[in-house]
PDB file of N, CA and C in Angstrom:
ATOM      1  N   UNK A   1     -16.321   0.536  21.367  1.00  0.00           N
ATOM      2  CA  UNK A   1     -15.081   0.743  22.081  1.00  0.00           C
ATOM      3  C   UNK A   1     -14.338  -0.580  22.186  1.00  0.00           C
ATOM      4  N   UNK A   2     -12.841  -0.463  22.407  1.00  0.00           N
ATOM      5  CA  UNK A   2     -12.350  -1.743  22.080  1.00  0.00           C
ATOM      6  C   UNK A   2     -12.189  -2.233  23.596  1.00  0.00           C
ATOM      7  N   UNK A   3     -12.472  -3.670  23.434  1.00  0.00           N
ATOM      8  CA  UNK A   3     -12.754  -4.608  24.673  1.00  0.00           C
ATOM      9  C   UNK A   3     -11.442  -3.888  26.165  1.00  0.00           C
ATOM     10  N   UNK A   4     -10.781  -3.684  25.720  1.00  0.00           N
ATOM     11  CA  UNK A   4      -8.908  -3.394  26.536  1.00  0.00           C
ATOM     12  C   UNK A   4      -9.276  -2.471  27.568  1.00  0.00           C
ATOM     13  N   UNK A   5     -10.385  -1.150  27.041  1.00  0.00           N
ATOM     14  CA  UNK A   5     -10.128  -0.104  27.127  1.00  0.00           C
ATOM     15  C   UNK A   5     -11.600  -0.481  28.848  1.00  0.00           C
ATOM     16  N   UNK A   6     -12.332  -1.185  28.370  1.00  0.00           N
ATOM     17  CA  UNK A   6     -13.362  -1.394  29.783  1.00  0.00           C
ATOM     18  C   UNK A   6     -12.384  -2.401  30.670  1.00  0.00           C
ATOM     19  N   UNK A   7     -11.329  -2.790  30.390  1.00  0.00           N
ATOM     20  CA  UNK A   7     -10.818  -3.812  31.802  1.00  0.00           C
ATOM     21  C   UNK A   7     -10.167  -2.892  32.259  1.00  0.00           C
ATOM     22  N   UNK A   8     -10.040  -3.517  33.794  1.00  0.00           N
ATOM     23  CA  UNK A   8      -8.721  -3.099  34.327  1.00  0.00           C
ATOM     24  C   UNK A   8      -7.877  -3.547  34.651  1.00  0.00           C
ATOM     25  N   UNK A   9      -6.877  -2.701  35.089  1.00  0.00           N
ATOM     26  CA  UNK A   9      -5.353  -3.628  34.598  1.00  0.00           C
ATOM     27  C   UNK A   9      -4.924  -4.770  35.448  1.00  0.00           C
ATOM     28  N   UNK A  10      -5.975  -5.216  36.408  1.00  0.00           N
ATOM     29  CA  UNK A  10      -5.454  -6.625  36.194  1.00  0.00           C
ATOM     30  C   UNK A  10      -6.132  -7.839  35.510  1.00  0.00           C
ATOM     31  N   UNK A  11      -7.114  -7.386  34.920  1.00  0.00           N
ATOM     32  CA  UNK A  11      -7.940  -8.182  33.621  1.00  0.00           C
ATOM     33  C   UNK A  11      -7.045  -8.503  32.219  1.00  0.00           C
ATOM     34  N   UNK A  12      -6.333  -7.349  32.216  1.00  0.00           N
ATOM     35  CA  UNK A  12      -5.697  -7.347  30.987  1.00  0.00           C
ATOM     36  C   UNK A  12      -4.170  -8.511  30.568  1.00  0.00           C
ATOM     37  N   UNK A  13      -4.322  -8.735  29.546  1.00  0.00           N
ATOM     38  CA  UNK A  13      -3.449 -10.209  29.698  1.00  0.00           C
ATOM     39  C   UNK A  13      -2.158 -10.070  29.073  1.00  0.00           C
ATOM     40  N   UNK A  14      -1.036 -10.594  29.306  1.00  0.00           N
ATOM     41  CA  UNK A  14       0.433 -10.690  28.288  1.00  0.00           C
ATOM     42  C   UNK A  14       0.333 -10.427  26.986  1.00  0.00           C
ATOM     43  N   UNK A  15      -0.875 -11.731  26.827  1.00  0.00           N
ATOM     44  CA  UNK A  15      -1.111 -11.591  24.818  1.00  0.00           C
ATOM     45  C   UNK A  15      -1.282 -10.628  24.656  1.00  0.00           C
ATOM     46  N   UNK A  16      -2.557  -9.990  25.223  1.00  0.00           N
ATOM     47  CA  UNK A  16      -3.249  -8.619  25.148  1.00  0.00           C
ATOM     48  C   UNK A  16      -2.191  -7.812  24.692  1.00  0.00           C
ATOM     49  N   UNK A  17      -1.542  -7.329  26.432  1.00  0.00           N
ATOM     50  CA  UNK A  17      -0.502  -6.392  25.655  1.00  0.00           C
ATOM     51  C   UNK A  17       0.481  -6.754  25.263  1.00  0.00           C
ATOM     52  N   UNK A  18       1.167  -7.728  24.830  1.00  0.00           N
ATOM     53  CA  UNK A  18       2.071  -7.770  23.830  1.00  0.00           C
ATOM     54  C   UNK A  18       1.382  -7.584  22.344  1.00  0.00           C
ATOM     55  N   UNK A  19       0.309  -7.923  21.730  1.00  0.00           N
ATOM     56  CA  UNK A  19      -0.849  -7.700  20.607  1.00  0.00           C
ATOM     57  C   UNK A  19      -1.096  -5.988  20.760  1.00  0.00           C
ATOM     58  N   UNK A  20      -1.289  -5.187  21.833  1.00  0.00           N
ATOM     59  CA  UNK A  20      -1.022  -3.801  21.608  1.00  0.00           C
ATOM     60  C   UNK A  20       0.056  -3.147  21.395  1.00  0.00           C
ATOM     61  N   UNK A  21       1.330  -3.768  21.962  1.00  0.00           N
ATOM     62  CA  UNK A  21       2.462  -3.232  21.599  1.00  0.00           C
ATOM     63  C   UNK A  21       3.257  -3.621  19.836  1.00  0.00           C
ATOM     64  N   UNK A  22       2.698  -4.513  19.610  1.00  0.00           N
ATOM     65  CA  UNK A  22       2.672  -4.924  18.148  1.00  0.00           C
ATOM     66  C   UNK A  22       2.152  -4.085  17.316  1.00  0.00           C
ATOM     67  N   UNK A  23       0.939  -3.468  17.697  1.00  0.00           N
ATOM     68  CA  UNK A  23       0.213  -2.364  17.038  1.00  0.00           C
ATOM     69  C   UNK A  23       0.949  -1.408  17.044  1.00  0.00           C
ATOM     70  N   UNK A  24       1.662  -0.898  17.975  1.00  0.00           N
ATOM     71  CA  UNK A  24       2.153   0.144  18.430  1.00  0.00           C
ATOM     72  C   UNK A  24       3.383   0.507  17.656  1.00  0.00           C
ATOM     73  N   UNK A  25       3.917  -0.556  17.615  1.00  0.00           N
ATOM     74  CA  UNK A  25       5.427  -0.179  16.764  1.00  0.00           C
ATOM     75  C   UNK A  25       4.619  -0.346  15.406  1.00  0.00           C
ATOM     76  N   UNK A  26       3.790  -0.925  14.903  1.00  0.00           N
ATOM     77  CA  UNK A  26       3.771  -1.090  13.280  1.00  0.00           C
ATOM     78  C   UNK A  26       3.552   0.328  13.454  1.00  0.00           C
ATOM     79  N   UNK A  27       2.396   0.775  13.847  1.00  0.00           N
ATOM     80  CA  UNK A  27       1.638   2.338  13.471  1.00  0.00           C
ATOM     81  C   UNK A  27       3.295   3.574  13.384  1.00  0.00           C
ATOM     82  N   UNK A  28       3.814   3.438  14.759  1.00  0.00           N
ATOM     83  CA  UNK A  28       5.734   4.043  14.720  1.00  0.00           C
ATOM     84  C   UNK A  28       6.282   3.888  13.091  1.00  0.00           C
ATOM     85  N   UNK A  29       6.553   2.817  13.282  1.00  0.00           N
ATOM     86  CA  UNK A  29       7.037   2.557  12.054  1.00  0.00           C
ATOM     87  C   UNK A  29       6.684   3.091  10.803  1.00  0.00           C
ATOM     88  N   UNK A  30       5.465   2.883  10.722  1.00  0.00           N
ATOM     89  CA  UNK A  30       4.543   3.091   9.379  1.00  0.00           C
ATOM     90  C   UNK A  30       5.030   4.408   9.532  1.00  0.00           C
ATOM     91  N   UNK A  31       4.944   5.364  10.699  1.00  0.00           N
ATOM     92  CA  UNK A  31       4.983   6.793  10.276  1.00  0.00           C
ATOM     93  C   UNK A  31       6.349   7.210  10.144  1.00  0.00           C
ATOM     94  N   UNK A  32       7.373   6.589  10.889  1.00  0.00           N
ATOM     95  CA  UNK A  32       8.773   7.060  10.574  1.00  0.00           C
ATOM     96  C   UNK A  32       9.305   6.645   8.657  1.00  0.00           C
ATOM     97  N   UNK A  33       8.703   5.583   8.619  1.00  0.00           N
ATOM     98  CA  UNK A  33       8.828   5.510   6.744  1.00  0.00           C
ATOM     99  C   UNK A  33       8.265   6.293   6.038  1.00  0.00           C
ATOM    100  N   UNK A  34       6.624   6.741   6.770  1.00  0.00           N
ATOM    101  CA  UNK A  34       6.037   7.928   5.872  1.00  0.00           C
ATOM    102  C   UNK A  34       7.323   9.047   5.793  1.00  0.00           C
ATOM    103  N   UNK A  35       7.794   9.517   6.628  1.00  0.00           N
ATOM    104  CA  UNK A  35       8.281  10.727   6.995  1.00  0.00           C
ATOM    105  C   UNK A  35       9.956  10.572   6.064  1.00  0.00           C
ATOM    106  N   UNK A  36      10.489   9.438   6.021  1.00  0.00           N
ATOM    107  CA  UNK A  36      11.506   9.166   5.272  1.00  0.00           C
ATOM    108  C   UNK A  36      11.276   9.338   3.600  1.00  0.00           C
ATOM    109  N   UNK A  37       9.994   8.893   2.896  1.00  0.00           N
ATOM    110  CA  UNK A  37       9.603   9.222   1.463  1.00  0.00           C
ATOM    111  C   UNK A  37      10.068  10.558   1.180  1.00  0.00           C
ATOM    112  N   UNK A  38       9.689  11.595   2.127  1.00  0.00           N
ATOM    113  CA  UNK A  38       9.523  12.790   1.152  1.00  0.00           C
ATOM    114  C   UNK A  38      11.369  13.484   1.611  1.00  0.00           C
ATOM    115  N   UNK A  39      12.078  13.050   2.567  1.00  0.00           N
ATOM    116  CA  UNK A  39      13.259  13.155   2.577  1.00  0.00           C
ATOM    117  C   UNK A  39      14.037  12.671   1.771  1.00  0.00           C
ATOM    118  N   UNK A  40      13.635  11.399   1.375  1.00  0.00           N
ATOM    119  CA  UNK A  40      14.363  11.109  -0.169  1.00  0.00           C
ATOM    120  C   UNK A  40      13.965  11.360  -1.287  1.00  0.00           C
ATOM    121  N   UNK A  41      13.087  11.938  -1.341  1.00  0.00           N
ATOM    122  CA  UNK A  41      12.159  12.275  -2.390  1.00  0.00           C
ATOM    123  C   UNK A  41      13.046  13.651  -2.961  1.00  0.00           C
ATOM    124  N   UNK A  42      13.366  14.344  -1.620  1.00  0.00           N
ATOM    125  CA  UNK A  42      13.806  15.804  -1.506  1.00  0.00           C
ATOM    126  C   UNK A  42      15.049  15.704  -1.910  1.00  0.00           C
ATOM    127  N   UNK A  43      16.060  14.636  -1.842  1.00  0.00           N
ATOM    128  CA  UNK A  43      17.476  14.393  -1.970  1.00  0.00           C
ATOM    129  C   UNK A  43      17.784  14.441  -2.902  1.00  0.00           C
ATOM    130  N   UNK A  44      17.006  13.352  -4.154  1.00  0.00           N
ATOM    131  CA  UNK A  44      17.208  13.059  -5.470  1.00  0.00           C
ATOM    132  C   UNK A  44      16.580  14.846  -6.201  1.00  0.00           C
ATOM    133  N   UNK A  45      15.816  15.722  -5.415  1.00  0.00           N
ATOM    134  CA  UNK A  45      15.536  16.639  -6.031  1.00  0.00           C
ATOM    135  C   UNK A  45      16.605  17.726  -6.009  1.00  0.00           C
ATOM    136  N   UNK A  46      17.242  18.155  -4.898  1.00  0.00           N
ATOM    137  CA  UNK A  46      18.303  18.841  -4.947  1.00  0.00           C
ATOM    138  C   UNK A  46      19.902  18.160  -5.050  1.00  0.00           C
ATOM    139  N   UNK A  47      19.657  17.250  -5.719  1.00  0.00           N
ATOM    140  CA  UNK A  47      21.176  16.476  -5.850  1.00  0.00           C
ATOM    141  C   UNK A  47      21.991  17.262  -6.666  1.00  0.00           C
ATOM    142  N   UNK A  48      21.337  17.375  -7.785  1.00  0.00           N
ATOM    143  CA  UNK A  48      22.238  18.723  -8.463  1.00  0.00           C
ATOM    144  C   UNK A  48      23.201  19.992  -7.788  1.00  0.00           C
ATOM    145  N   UNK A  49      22.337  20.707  -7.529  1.00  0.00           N
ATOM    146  CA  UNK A  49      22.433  21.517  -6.699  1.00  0.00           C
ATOM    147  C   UNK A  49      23.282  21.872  -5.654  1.00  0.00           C
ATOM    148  N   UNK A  50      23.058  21.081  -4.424  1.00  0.00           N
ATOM    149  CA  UNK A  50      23.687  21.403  -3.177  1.00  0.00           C
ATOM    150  C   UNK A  50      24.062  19.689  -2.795  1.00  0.00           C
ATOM    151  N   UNK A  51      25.098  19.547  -3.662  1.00  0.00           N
ATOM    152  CA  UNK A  51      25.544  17.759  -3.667  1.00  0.00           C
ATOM    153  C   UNK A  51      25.982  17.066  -2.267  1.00  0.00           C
ATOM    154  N   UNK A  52      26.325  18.475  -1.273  1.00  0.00           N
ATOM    155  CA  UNK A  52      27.097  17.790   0.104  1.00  0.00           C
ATOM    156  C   UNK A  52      25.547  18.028   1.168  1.00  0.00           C
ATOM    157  N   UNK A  53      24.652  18.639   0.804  1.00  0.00           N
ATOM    158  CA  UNK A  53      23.581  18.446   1.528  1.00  0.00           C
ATOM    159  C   UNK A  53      22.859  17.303   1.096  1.00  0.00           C
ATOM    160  N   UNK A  54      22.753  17.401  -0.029  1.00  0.00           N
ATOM    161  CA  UNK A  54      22.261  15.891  -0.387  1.00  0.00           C
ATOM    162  C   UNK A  54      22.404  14.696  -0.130  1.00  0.00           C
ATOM    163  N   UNK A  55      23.763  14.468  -0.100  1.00  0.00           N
ATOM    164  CA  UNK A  55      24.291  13.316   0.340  1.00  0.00           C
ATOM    165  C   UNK A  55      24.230  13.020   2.272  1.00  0.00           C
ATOM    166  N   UNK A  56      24.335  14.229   2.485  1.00  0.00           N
ATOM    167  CA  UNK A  56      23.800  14.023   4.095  1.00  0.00           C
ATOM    168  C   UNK A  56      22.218  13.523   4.454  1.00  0.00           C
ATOM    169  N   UNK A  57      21.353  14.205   3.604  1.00  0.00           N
ATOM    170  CA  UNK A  57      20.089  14.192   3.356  1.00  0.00           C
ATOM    171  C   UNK A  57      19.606  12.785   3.309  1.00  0.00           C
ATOM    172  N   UNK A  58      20.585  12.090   1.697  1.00  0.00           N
ATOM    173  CA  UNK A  58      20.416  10.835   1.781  1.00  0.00           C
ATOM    174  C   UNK A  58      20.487   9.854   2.436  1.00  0.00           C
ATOM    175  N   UNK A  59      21.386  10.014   3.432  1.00  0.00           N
ATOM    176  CA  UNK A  59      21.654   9.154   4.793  1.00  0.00           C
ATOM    177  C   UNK A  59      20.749   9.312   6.019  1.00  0.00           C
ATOM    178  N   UNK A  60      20.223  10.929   6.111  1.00  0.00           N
ATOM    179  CA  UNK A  60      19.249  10.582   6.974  1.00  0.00           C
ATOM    180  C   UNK A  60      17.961  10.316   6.757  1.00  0.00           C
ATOM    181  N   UNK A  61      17.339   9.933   5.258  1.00  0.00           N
ATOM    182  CA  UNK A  61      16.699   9.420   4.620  1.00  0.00           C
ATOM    183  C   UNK A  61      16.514   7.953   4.806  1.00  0.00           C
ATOM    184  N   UNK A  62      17.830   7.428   4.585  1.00  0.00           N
ATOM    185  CA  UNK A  62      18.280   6.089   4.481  1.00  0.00           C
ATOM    186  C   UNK A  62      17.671   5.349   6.303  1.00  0.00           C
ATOM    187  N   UNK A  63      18.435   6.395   7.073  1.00  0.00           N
ATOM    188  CA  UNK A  63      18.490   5.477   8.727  1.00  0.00           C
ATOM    189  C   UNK A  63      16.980   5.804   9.116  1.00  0.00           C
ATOM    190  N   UNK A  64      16.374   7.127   8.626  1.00  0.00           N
ATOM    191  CA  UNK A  64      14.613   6.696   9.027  1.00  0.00           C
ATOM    192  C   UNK A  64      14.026   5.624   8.309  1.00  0.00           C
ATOM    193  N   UNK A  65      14.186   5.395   6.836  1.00  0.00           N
ATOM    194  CA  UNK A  65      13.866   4.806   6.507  1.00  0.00           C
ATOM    195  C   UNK A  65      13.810   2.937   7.247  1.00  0.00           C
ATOM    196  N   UNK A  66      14.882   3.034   7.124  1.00  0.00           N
ATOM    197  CA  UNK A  66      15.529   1.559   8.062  1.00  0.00           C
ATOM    198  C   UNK A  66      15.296   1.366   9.158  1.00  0.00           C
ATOM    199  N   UNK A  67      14.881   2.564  10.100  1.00  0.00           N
ATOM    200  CA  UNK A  67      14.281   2.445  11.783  1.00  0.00           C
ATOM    201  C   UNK A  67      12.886   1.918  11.243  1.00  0.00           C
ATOM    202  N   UNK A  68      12.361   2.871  10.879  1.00  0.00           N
ATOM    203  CA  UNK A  68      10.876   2.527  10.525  1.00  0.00           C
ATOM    204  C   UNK A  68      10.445   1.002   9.799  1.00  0.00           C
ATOM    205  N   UNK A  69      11.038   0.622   9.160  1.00  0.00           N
ATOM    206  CA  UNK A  69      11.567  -1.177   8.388  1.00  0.00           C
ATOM    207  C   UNK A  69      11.180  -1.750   9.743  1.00  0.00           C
ATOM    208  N   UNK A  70      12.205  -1.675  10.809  1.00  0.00           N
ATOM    209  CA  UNK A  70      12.874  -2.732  11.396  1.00  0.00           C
ATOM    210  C   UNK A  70      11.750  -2.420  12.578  1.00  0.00           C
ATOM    211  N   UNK A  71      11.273  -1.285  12.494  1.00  0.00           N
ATOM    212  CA  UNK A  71       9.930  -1.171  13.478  1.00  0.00           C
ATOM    213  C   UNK A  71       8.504  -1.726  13.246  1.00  0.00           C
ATOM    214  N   UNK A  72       8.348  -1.713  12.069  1.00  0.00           N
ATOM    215  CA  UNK A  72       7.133  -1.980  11.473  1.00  0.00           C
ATOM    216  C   UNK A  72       7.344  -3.958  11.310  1.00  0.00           C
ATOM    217  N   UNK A  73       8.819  -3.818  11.324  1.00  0.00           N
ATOM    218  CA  UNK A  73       8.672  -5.536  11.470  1.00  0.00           C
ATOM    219  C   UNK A  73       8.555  -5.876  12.617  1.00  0.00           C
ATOM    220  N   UNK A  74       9.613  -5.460  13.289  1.00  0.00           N
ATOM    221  CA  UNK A  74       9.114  -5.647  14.953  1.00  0.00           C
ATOM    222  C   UNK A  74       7.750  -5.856  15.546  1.00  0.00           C
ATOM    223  N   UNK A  75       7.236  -5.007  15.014  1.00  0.00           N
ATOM    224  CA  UNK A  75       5.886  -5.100  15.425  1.00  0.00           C
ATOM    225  C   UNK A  75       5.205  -6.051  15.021  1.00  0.00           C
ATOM    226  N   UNK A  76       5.127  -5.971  14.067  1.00  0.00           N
ATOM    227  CA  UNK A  76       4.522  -7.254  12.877  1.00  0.00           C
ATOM    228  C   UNK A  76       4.959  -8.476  13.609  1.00  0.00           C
ATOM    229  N   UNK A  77       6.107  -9.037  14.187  1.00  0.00           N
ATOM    230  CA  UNK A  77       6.529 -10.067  14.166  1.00  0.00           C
ATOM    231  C   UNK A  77       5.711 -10.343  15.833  1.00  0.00           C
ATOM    232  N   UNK A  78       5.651  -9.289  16.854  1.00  0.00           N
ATOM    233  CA  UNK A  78       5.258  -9.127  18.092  1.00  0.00           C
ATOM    234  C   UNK A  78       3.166  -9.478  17.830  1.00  0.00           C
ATOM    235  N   UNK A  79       2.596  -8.849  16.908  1.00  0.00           N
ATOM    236  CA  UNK A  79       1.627  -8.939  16.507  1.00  0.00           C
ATOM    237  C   UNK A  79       0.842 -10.045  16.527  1.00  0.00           C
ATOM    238  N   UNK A  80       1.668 -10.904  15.439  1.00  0.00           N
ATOM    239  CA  UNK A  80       1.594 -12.247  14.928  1.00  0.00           C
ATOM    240  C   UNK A  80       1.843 -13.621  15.959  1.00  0.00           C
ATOM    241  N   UNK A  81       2.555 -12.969  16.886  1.00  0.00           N
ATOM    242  CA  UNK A  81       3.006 -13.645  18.152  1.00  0.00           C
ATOM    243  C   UNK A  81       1.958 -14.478  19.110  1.00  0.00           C
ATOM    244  N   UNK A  82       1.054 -12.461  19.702  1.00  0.00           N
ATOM    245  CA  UNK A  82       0.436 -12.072  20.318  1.00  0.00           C
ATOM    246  C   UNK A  82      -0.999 -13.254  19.416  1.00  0.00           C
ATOM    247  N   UNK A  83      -0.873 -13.030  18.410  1.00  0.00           N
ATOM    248  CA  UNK A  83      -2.055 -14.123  17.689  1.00  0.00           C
ATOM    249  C   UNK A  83      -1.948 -15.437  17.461  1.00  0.00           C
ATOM    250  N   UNK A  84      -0.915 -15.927  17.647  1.00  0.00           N
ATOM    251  CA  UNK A  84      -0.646 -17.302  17.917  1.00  0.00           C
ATOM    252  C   UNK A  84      -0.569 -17.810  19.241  1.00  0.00           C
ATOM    253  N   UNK A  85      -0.297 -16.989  20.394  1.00  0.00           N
ATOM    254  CA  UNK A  85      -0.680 -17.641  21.870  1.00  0.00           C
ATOM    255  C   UNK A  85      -2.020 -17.303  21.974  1.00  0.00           C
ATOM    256  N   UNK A  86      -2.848 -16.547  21.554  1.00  0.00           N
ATOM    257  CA  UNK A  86      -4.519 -16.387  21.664  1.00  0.00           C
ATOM    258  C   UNK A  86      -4.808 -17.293  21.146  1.00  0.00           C
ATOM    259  N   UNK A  87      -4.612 -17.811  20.429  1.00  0.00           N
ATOM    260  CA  UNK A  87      -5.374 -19.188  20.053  1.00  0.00           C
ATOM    261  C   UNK A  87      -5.022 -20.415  20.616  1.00  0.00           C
TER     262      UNK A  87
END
C-alpha cells in the first residue's frame, strides 16, 4: 500500500500532495487524449460523407485533444516539481 494512504492528514506534506496532484492531472490527461484518438480517427473516416459533421467533429477532436496536452503537461510539470523540493 502506498505510504500516503497510512498517514493522516496532518502527516501528509505540500510535496506530497502537490506530487499526487501531478499524478492526477497526467492520468486526466492521458485519458482525455485517449478519448480524442478515436474522435479524430472517426472524422478523417466520415469526411467524405457528412463534411459539416466532420468538420465539427474535428474541432471537438482538436480541443480534447489540446485539454488533455496541456493537462498531462500540467501535471508533468507539477510532478517534477513535487520531486525537486523532496530532495
Amino acid at each position: 500500500m502506498p505510504g500516503t494512504i497510512e498517514k493522516t492528514a496532518e502527516e501528509i506534506t505540500a510535496t506530497e500532495m502537490m506530487k499526487r496532484d501531478g499524478e492526477t492531472y497526467m492520468a486526466v490527461g492521458l485519458f482525455i487524449v485517449a478519448l480524442a484518438i478515436p474522435v479524430l480517427i472517426g472524422t478523417l473516416w466520415a469526411w467524405e460523407d457528412r463534411r459539416n459533421a466532420a468538420i465539427v467533429n474535428l474541432g471537438c477532436g482538436t480541443v480534447l485533444g489540446l485539454i488533455g496536452f496541456f493537462g498531462t503537461y500540467y501535471g508533468w510539470k507539477l510532478f517534477k516539481r513535487a520531486k525537486s523540493q523532496a530532495s
